[in-house]
Protein backbone atom coordinates (compact mmCIF):
# COMPACT_ATOMS: atom_id res chain seq x y z
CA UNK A 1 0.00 0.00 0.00
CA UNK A 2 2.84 1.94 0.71
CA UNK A 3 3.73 2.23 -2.82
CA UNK A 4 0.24 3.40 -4.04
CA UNK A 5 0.00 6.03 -1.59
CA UNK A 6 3.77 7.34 -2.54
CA UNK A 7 3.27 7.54 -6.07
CA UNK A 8 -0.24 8.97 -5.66
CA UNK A 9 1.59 11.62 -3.67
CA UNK A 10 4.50 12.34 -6.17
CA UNK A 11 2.02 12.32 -9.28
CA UNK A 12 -0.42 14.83 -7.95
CA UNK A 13 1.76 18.15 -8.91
CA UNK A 14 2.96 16.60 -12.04
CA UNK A 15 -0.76 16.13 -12.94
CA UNK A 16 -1.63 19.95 -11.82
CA UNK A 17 0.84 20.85 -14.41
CA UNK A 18 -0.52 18.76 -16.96
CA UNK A 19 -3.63 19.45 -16.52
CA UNK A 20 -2.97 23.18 -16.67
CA UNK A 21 -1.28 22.54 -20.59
CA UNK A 22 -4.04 19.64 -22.38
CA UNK A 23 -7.11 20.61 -19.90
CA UNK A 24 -8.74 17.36 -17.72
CA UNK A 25 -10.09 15.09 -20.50
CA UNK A 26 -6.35 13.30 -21.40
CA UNK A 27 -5.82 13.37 -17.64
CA UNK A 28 -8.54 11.56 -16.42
CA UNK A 29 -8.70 9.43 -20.12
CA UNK A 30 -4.96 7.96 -18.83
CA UNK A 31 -6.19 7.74 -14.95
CA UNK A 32 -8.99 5.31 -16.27
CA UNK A 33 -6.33 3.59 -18.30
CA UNK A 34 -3.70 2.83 -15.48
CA UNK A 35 -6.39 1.81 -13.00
CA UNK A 36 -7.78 -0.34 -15.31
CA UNK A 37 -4.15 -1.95 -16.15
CA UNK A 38 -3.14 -2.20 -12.66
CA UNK A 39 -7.33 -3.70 -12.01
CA UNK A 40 -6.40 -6.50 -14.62
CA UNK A 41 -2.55 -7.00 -13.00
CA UNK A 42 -5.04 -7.83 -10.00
CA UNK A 43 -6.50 -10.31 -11.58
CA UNK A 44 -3.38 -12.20 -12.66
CA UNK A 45 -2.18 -12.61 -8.53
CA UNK A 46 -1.69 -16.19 -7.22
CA UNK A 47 -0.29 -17.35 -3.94
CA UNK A 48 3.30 -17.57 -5.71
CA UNK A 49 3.00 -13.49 -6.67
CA UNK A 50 6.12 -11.90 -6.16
CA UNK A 51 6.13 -8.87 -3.77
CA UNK A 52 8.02 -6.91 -6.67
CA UNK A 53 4.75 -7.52 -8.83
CA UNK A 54 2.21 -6.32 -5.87
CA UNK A 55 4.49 -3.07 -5.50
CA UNK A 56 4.51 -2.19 -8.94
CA UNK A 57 0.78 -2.84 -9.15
CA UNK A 58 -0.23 -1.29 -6.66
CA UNK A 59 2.30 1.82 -7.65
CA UNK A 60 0.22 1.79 -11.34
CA UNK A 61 -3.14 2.84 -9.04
CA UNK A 62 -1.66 5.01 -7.08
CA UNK A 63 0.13 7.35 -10.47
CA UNK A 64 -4.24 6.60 -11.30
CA UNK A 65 -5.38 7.84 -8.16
CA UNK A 66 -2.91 10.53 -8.13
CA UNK A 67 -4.10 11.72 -11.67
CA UNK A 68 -7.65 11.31 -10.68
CA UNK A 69 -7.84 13.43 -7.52
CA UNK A 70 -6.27 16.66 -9.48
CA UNK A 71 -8.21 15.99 -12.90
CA UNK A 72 -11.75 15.83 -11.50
CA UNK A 73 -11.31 18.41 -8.87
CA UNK A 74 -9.87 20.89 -11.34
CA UNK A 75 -12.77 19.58 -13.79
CA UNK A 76 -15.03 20.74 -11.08
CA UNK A 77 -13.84 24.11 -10.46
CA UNK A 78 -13.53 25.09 -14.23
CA UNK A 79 -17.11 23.79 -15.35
CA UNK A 80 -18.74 24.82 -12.66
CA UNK A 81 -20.45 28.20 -13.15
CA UNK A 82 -19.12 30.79 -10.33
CA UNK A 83 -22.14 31.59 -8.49
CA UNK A 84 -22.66 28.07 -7.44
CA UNK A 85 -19.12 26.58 -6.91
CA UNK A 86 -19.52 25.96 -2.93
CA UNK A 87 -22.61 23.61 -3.69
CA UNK A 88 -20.55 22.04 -6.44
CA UNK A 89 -18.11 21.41 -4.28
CA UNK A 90 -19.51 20.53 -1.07
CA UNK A 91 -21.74 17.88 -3.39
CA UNK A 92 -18.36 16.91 -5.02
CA UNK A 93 -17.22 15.81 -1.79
CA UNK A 94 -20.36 13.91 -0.33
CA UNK A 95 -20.31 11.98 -3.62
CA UNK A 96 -16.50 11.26 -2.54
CA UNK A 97 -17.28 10.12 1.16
CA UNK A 98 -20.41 8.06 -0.52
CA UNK A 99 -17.62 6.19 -2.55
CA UNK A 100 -15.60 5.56 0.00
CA UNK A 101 -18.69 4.19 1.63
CA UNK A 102 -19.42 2.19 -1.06
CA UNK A 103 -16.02 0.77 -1.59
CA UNK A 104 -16.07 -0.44 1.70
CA UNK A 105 -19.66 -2.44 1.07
CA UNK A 106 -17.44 -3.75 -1.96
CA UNK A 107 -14.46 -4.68 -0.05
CA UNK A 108 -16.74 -6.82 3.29
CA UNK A 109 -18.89 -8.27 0.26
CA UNK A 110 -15.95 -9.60 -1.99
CA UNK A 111 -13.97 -10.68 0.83
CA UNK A 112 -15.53 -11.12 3.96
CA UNK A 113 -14.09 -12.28 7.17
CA UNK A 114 -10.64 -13.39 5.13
CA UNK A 115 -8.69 -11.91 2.17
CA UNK A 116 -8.09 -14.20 -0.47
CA UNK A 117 -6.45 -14.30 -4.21
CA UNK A 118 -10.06 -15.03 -5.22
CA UNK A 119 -11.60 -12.43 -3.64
CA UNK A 120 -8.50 -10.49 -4.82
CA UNK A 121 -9.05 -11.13 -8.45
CA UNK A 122 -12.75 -10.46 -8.30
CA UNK A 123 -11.69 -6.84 -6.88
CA UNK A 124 -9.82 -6.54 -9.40
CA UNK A 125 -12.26 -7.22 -11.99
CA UNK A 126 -14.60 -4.56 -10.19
CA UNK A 127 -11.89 -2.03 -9.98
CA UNK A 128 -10.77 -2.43 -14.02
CA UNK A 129 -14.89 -2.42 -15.10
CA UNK A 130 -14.99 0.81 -13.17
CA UNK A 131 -11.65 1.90 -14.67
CA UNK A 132 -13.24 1.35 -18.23
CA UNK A 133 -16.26 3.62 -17.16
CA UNK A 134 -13.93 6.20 -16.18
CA UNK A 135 -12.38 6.00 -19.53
CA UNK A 136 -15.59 6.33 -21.27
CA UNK A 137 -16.71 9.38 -19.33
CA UNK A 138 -13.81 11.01 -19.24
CA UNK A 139 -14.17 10.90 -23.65
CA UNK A 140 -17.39 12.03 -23.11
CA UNK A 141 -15.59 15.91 -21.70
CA UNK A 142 -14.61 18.39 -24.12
CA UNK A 143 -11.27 18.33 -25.98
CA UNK A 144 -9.83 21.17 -24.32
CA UNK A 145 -11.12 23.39 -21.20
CA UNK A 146 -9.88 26.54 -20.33
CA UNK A 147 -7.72 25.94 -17.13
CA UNK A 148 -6.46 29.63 -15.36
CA UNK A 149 -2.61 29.54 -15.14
CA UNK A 150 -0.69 28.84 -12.35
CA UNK A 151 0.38 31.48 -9.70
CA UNK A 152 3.13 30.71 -7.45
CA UNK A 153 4.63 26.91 -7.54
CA UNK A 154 3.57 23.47 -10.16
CA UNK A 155 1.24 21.76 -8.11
CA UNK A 156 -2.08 20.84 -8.22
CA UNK A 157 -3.16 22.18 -5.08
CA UNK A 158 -1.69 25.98 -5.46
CA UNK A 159 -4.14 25.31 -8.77
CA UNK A 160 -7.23 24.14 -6.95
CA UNK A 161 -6.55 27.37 -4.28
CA UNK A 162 -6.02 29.84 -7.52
CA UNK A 163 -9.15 29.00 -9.46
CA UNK A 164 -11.21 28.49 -6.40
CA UNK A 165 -9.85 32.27 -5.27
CA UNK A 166 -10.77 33.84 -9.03
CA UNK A 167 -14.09 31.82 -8.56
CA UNK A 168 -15.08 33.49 -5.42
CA UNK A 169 -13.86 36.94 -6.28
CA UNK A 170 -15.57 37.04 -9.50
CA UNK A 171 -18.78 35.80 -9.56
């Protein structure tokens, strides 16, 4: 887990910068492309998997989560018309904690009282069919969006605070 959460970390200002050059939709296009690679490396674990292969898996989803958090919230705060961006976000969020909610429902229903490679590849398989919606949604968002340029550093989050700023001071 370690290495998910690392390279979900590291990607995150690399995808701010990104996303500030080609908009969200190739952002969010490859972040429903690696989960769904690293869902389907899921599926291939055995008892015998190597620790190597877990890491590097596991590493795939995090450079998807990592891409994911920046592209939708940026996708949120440039879409989102001005005068209604705290509801759009506060919502934003509940549907977040609802997820998390939900993945847990997934994770006591596929596994139960013991983790297994069975009930690991059947994750997987959940995690790379919602990897492929992703994918499909995120071709389903305009070529290019207008993003507002950076202000002081190349991550994501002195983004997020810049646009949400210019969204609240100009309605």
């Amino acid at each position: 887990m370690l290495s998910l959460a690392m390279c979900s970390v590291v990607v995150a200002p690399m995808a701010g910068w990104w996303v500030h050059r080609s908009g969200v939709r190739p952002v969010l296009m490859v972040a429903g492309l690696l989960m769904t690679a690293g869902s389907l490396w899921i599926i291939t674990f055995h008892g015998a998997t190597p620790l190597l292969s877990v890491g590097v898996a596991l590493a795939v989803l995090g450079i998807a989560n990592g891409l994911n958090n920046v592209g939708m919230q940026t996708a949120l705060f440039v879409v989102t018309p001005k005068a209604i961006i705290g509801t759009a976000s506060g919502l934003f969020m509940t549907a977040r904690f609802v997820g998390t909610l939900a993945a847990s429902m997934v994770l006591d229903l596929v596994f139960g009282a013991m983790v297994t490679t069975a009930g690991l590849r059947l994750l997987g398989a959940i995690l790379a069919g919602v990897g492929i919606v992703i994918v499909l949604l995120s071709g389903q968002l305009p070529r290019q969006q207008k993003v507002p340029p950076f202000r002081k550093g190349l991550g994501g989050l002195t983004h997020l605070r810049y646009t949400f700023q210019n969204n609240r001071r100009n309605p």
